[in-house]
C-alpha atoms as a PDB file:
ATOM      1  CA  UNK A   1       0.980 -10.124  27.223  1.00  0.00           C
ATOM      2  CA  UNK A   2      -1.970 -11.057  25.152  1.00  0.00           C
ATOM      3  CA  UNK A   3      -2.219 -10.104  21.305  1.00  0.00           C
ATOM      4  CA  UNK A   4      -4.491  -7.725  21.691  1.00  0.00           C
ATOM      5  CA  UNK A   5      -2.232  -6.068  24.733  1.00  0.00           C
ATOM      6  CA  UNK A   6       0.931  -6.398  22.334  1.00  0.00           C
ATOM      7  CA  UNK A   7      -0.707  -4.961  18.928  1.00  0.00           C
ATOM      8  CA  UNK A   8      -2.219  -1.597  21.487  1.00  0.00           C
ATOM      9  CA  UNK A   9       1.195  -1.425  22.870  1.00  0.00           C
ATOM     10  CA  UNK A  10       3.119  -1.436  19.377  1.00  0.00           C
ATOM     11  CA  UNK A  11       0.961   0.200  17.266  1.00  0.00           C
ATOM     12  CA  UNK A  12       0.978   3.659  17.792  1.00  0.00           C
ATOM     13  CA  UNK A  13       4.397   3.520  18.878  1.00  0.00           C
ATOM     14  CA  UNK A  14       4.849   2.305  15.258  1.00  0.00           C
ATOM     15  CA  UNK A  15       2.980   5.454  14.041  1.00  0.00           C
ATOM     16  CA  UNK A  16       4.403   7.889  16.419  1.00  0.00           C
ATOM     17  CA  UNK A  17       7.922   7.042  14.936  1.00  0.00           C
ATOM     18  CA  UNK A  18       7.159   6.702  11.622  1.00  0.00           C
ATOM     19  CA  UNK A  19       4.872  10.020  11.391  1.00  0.00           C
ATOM     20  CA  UNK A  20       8.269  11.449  12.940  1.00  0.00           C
ATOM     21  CA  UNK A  21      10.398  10.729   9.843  1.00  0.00           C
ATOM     22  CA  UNK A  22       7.305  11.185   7.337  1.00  0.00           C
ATOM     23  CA  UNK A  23       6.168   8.388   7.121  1.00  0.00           C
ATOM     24  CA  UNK A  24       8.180   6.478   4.894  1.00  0.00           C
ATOM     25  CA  UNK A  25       6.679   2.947   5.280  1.00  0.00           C
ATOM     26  CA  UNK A  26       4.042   1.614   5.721  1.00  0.00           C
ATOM     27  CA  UNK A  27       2.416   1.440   9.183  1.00  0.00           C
ATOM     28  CA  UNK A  28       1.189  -2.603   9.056  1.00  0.00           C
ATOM     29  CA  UNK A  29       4.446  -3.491   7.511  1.00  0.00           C
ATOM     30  CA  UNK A  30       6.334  -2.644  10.284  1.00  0.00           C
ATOM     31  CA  UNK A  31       3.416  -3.679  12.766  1.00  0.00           C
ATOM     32  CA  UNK A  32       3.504  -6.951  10.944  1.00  0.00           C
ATOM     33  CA  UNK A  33       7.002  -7.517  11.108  1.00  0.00           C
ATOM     34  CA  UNK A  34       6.923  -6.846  14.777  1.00  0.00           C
ATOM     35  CA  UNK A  35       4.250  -9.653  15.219  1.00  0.00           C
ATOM     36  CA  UNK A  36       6.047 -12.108  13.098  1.00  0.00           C
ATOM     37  CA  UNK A  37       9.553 -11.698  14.655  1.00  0.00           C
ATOM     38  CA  UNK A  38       8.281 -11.995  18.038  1.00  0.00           C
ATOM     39  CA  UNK A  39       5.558 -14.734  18.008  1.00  0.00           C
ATOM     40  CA  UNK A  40       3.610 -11.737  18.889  1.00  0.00           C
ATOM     41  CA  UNK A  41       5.292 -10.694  22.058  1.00  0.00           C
ATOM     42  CA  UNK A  42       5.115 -14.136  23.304  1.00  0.00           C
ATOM     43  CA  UNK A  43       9.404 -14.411  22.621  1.00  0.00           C
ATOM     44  CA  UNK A  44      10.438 -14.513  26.067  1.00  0.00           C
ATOM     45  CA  UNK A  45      14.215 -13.901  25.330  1.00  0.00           C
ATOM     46  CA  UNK A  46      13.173 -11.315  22.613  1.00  0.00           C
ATOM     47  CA  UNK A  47      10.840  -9.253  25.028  1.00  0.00           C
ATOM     48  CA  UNK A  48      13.412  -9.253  28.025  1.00  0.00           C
ATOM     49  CA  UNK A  49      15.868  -7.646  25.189  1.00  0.00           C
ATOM     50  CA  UNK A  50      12.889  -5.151  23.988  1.00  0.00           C
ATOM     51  CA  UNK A  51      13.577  -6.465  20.464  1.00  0.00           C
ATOM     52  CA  UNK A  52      10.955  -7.038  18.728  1.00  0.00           C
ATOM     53  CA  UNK A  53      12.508  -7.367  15.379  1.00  0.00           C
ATOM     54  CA  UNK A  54      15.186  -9.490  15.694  1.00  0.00           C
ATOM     55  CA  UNK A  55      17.821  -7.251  14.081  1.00  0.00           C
ATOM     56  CA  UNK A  56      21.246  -9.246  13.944  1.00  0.00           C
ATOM     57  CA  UNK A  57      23.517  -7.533  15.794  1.00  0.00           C
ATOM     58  CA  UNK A  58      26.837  -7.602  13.440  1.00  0.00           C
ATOM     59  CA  UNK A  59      30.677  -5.615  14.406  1.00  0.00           C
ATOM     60  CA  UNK A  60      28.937  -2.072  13.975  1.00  0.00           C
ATOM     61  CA  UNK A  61      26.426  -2.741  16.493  1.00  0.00           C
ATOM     62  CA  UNK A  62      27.707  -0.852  19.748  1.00  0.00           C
ATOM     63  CA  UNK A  63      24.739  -1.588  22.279  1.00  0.00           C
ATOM     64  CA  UNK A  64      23.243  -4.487  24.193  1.00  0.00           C
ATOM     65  CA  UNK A  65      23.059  -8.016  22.676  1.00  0.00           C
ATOM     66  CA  UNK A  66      21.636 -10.949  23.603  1.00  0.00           C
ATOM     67  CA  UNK A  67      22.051 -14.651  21.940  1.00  0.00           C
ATOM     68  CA  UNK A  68      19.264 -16.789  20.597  1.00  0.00           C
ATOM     69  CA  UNK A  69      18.644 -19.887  18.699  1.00  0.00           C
ATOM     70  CA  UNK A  70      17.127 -19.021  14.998  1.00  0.00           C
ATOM     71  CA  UNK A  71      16.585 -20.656  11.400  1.00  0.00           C
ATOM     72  CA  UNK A  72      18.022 -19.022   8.534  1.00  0.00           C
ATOM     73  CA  UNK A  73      17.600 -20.327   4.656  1.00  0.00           C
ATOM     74  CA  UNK A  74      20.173 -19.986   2.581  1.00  0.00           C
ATOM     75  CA  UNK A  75      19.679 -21.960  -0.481  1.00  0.00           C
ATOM     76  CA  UNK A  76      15.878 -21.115  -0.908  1.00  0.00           C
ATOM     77  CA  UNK A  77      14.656 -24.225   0.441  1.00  0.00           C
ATOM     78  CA  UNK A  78      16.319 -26.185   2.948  1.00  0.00           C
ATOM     79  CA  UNK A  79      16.837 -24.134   6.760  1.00  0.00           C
ATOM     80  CA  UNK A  80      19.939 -24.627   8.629  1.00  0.00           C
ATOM     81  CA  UNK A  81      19.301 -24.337  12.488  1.00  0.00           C
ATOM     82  CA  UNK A  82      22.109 -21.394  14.020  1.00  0.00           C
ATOM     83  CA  UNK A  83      22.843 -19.848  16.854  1.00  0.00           C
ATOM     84  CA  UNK A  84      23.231 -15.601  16.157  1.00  0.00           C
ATOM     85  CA  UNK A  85      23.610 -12.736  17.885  1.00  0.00           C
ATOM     86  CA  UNK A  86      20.962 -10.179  18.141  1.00  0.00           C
ATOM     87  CA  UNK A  87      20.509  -6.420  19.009  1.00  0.00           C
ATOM     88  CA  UNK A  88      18.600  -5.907  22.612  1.00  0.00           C
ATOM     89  CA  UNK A  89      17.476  -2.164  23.426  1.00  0.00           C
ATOM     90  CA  UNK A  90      16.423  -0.845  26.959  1.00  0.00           C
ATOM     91  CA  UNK A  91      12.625  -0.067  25.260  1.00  0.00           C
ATOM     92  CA  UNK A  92      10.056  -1.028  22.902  1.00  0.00           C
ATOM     93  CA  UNK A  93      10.545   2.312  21.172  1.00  0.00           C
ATOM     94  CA  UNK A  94      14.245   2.032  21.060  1.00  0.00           C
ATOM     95  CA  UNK A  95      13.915  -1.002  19.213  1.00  0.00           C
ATOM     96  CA  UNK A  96      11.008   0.468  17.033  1.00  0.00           C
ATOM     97  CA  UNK A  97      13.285   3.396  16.128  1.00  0.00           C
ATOM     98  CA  UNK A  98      16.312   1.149  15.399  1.00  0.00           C
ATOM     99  CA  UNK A  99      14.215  -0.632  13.060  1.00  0.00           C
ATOM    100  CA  UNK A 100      13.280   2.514  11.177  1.00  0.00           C
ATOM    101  CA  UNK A 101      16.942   3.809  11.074  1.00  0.00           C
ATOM    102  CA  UNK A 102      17.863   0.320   9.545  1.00  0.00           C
ATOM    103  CA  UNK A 103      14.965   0.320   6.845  1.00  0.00           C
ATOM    104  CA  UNK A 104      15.428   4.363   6.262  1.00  0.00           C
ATOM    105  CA  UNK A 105      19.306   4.763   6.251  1.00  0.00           C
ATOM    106  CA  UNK A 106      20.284   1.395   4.152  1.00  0.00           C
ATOM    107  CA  UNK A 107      20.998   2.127   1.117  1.00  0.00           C
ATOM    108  CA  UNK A 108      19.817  -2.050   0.650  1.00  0.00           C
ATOM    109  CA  UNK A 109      16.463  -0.751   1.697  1.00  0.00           C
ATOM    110  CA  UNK A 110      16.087   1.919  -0.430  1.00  0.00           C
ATOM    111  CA  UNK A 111      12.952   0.946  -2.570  1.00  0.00           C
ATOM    112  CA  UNK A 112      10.809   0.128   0.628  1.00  0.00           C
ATOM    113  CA  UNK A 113      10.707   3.827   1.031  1.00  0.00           C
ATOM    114  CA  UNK A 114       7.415   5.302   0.115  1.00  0.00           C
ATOM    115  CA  UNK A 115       6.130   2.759  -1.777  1.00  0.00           C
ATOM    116  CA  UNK A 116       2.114   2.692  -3.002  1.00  0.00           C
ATOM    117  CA  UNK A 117       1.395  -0.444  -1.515  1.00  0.00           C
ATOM    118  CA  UNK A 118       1.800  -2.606   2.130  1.00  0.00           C
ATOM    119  CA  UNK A 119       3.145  -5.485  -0.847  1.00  0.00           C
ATOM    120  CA  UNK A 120       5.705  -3.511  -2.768  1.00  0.00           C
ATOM    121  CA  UNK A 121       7.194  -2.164   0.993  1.00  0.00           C
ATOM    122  CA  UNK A 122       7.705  -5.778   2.521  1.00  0.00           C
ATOM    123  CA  UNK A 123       8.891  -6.925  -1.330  1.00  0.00           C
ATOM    124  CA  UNK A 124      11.635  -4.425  -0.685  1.00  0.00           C
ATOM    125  CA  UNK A 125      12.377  -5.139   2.983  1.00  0.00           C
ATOM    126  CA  UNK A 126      12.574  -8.995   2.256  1.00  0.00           C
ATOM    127  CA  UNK A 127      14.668  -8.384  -1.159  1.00  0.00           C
ATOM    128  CA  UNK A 128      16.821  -6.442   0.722  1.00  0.00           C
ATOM    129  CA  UNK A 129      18.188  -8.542   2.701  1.00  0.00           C
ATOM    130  CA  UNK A 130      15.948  -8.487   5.898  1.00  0.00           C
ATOM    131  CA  UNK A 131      14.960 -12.119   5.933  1.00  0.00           C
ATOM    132  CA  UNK A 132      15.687 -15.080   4.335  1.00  0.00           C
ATOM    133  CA  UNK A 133      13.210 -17.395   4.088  1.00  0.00           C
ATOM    134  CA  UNK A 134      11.220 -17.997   0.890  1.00  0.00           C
ATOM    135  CA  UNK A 135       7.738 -17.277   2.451  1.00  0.00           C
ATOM    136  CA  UNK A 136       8.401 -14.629   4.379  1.00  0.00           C
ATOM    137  CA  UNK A 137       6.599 -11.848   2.176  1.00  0.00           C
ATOM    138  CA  UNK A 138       3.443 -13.932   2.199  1.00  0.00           C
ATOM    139  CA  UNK A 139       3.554 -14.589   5.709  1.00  0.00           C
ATOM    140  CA  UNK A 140       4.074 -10.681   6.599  1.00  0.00           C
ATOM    141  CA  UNK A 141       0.720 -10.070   4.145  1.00  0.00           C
ATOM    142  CA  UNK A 142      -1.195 -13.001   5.526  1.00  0.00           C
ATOM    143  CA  UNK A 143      -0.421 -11.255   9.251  1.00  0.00           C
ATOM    144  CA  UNK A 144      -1.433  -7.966   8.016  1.00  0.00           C
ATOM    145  CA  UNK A 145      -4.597  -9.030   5.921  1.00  0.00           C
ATOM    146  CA  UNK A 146      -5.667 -11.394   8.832  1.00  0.00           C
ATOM    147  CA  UNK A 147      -5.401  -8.701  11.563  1.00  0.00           C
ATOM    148  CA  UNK A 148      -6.821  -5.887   9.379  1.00  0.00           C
ATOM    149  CA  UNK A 149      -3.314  -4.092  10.254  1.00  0.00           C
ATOM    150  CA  UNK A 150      -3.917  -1.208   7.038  1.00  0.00           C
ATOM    151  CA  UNK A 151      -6.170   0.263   9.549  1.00  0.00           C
ATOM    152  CA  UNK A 152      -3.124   1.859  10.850  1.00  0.00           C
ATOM    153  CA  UNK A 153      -1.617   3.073   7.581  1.00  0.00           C
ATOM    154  CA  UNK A 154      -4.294   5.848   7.357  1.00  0.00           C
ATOM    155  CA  UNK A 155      -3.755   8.743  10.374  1.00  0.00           C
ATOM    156  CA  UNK A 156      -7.489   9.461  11.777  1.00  0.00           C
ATOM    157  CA  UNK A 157      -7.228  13.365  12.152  1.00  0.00           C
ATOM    158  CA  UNK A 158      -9.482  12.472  14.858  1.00  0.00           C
ATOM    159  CA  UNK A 159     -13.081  12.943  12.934  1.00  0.00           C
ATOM    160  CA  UNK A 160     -12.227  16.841  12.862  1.00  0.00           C
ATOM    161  CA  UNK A 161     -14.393  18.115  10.207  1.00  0.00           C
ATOM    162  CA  UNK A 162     -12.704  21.376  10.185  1.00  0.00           C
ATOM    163  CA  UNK A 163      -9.566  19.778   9.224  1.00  0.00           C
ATOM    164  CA  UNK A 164     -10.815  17.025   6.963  1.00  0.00           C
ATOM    165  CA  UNK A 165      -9.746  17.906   3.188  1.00  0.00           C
ATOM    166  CA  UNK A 166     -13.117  18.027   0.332  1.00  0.00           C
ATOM    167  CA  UNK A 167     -13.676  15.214  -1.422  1.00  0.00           C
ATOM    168  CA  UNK A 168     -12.007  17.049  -4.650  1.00  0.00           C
ATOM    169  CA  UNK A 169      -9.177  17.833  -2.619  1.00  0.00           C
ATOM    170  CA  UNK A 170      -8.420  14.144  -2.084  1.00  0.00           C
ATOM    171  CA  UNK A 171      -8.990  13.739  -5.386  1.00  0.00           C
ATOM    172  CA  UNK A 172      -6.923  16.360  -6.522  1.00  0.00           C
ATOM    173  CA  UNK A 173      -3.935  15.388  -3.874  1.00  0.00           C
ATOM    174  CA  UNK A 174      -4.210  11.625  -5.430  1.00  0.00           C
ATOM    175  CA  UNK A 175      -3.444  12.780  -9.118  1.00  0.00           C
ATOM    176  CA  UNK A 176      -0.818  15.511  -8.678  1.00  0.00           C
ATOM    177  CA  UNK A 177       1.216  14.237  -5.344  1.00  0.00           C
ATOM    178  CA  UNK A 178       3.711  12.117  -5.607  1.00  0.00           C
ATOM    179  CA  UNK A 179       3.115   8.085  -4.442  1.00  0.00           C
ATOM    180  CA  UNK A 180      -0.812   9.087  -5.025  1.00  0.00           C
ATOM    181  CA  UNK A 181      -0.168  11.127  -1.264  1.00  0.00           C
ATOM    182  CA  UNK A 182       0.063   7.800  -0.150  1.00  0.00           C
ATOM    183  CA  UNK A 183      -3.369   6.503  -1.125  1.00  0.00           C
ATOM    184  CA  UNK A 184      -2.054   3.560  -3.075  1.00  0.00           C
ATOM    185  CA  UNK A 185      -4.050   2.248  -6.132  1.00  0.00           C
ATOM    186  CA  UNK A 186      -7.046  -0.027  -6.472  1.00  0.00           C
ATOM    187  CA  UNK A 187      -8.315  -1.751  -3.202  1.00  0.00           C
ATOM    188  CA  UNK A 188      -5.679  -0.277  -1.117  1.00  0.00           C
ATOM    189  CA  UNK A 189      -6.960   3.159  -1.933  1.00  0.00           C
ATOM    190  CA  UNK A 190     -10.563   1.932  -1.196  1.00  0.00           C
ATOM    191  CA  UNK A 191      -9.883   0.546   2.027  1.00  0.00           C
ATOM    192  CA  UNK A 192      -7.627   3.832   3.225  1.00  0.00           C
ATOM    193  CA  UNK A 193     -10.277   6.309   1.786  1.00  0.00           C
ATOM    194  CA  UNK A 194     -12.703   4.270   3.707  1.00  0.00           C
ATOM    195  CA  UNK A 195     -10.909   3.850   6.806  1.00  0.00           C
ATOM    196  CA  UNK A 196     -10.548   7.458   6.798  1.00  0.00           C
ATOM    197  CA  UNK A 197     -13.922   8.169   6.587  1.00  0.00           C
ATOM    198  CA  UNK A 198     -14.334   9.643   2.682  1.00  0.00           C
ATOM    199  CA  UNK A 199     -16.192   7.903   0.011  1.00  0.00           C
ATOM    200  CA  UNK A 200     -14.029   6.158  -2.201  1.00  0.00           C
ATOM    201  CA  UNK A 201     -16.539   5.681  -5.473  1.00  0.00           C
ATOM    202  CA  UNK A 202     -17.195   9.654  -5.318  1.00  0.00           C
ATOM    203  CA  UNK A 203     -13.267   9.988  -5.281  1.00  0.00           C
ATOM    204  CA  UNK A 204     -12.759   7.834  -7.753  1.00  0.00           C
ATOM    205  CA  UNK A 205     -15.409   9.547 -10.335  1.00  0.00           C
ATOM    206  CA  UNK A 206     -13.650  13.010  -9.887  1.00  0.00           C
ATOM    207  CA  UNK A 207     -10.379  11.801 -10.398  1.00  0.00           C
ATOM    208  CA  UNK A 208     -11.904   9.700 -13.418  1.00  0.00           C
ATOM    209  CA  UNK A 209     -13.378  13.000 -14.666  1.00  0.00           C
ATOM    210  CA  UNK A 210     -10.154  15.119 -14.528  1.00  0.00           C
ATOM    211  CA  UNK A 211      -8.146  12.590 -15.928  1.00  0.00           C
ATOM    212  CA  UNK A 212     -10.952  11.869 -18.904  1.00  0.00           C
ATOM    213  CA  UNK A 213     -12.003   8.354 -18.448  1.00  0.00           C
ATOM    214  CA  UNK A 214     -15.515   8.105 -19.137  1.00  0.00           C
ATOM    215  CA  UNK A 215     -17.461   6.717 -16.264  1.00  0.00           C
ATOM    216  CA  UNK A 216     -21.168   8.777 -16.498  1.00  0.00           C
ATOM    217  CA  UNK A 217     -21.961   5.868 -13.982  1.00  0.00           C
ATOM    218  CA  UNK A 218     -22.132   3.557 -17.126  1.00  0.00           C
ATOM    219  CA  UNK A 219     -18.808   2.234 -15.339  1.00  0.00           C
ATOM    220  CA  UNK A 220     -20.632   1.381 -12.317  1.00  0.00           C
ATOM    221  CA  UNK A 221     -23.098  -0.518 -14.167  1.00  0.00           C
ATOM    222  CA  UNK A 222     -20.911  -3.368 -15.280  1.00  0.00           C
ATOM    223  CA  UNK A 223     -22.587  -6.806 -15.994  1.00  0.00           C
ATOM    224  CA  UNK A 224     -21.794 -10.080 -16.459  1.00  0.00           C
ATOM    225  CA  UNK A 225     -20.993 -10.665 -20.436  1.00  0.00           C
ATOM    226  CA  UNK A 226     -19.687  -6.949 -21.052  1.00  0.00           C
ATOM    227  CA  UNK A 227     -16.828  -6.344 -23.169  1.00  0.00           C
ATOM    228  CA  UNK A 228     -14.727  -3.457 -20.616  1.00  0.00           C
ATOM    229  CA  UNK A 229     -11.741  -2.208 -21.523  1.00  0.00           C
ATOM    230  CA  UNK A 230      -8.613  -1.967 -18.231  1.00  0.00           C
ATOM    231  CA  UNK A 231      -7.472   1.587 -17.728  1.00  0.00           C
ATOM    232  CA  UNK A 232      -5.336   1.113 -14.752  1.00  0.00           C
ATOM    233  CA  UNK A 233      -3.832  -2.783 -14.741  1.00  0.00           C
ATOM    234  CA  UNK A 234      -3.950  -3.258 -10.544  1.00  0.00           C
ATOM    235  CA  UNK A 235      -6.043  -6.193  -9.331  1.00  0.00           C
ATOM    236  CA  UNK A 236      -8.608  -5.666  -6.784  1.00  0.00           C
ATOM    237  CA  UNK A 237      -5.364  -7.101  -3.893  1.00  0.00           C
ATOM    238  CA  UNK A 238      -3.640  -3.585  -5.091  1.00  0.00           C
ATOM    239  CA  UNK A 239      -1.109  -5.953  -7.095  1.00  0.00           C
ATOM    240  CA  UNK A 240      -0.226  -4.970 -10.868  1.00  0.00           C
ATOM    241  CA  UNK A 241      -0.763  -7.321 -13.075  1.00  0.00           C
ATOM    242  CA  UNK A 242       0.285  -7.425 -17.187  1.00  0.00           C
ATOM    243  CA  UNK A 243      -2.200  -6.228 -19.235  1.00  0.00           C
ATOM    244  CA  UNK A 244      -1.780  -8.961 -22.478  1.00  0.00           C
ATOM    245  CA  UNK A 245      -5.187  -8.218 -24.616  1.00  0.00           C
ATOM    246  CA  UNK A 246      -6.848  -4.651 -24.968  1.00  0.00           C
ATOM    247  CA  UNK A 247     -10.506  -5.582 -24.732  1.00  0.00           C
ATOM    248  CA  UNK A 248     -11.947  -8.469 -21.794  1.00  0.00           C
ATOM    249  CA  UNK A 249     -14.997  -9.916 -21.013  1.00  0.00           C
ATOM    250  CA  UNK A 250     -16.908  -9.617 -17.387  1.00  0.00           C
ATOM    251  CA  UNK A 251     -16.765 -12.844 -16.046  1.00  0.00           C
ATOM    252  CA  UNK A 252     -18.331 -12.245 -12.324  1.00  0.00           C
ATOM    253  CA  UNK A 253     -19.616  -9.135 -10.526  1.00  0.00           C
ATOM    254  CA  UNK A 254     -19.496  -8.553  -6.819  1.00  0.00           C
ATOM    255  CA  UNK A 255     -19.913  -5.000  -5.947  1.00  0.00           C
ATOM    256  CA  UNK A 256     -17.349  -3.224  -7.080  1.00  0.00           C
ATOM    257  CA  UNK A 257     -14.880  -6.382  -7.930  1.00  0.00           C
ATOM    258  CA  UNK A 258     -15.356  -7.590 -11.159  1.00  0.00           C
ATOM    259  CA  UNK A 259     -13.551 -10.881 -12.357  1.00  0.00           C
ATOM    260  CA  UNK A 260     -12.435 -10.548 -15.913  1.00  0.00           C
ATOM    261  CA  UNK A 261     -10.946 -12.534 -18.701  1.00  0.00           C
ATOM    262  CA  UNK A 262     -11.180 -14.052 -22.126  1.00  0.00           C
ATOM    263  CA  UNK A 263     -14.172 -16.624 -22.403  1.00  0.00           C
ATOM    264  CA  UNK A 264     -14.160 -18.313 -19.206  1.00  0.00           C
ATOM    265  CA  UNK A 265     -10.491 -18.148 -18.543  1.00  0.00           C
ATOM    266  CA  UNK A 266     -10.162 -15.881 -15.976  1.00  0.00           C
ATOM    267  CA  UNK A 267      -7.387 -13.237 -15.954  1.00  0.00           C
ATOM    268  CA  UNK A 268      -8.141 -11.442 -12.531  1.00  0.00           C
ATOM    269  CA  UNK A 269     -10.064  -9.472 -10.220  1.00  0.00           C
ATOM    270  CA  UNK A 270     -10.166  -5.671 -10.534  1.00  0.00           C
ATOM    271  CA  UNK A 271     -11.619  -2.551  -9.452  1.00  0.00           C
ATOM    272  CA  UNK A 272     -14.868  -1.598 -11.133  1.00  0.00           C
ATOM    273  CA  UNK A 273     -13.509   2.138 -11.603  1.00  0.00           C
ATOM    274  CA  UNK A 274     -10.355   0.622 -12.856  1.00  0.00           C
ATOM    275  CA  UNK A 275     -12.439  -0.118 -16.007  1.00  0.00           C
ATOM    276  CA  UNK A 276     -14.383   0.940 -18.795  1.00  0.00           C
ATOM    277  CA  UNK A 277     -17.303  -0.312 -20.483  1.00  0.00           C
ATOM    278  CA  UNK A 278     -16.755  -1.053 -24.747  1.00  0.00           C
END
């Protein structure tokens, strides 16, 4: 099975499961983890057993098991090679909708549920208790970054105009819903709106506009020397970052990511509608 067979095999099996339960987590989280845990599909042992998570099968576990050879870290740096046993299913979706019953019914897991961000889910998973090794967060985001997997966090209502929401609904949806109706924040929320087909900016200036940040597309005219003020502290990744001084200075411009700072020492990367001109 090639990657490209094994991602068109997974993914909407991923989606189909996880639209089922209401979609809880994140869509290239779990795709992600899938690709990770199986050396995408090319685990011989794992895909004979269907799992494609490689769930440890402990005393509770009352199906099929198999026995492989595995790393585990238990100190935070060193790995001690062991031999575990592991949960085996008779399908790909079995093991798909084990893995969601594990993530969804653990009370461990809790705070991966409906989280705004592909980052805060996996932070959850892997603080949980899922894995144990030290990089495994930023090998899950590298995975899903490099493969473009958000695409499949965003349902396409199949380019339906009739059933695609207004603009200001979106807008309105993102504001009063809980988990921003699981739009996320800053470039998560541009690359979902996107992905789906709406216009992020135009988004962005209503909901600017009922919440009362100025924008009057001075916002969107940002340059390099301005003094801008943060109104929502998310970098441009969709990570939250402490906001330490109440005034910056516009260090580089790129579209809508601007690099800010005090003098030349660089704080991050944000959102252009994330800030306001002084």
């Amino acid at each position: 099975m090639t990657k490209t067979e094994f991602l068109n095999t997974i993914a909407p099996l991923v989606q189909a499961e996880n639209k089922k339960r209401g979609n809880p987590l994140f869509n290239s989280v779990v795709i992600g983890q899938a690709i990770c845990e199986s050396g995408w599909g090319q685990s011989t042992i794992m895909m004979k057993a269907n799992a494609i998570f490689g769930i440890k099968a402990t005393s509770s576990w009352k199906g099929k098991v198999y026995n492989a050879n595995t790393k585990e870290c238990y100190d935070g740096v060193n790995y001690t090679n062991i031999n575990a046993c592991f949960r085996a299913y008779n399908s790909l979706a079995e093991s798909i909708s084990d893995y969601f019953d594990l993530i969804c019914k653990s009370s461990r897991y809790s705070k991966a549920l409906n989280t705004n961000s592909p980052l805060e889910c996996i932070t959850a998973i892997k603080n949980g208790g899922y894995a144990t090794s030290p990089t495994y967060i930023n090998t899950i985001m590298s995975i899903i970054n490099s493969n473009n997997l958000t695409k499949y966090d965003v349902e396409n209502v199949n380019n339906n105009v009739d059933n695609k929401k207004s603009n200001e609904e979106i807008a309105n949806d993102i504001i009063n819903k809980p988990n921003y109706d699981g739009w996320g924040t800053g470039k998560t929320r541009k690359e979902r709106l996107t992905n789906a087909g709406y216009n992020y900016i135009e988004i962005q200036e209503i909901i600017n506009e009922k919440l009362g940040v100025k924008t009057n597309n001075t916002s969107y005219k940002i340059n390099v020397g301005d003094k801008v003020k943060v109104i929502n502290a998310v970098q441009y990744n969709g990570q939250p970052f402490k906001k330490y001084y109440d005034v910056y200075d516009v260090i580089e411009v790129k579209n809508d990511r601007i690099v800010i700072g005090i003098g030349k020492t660089i704080t991050c990367a944000i959102n252009i509608s994330n800030l306001t001109k002084v």
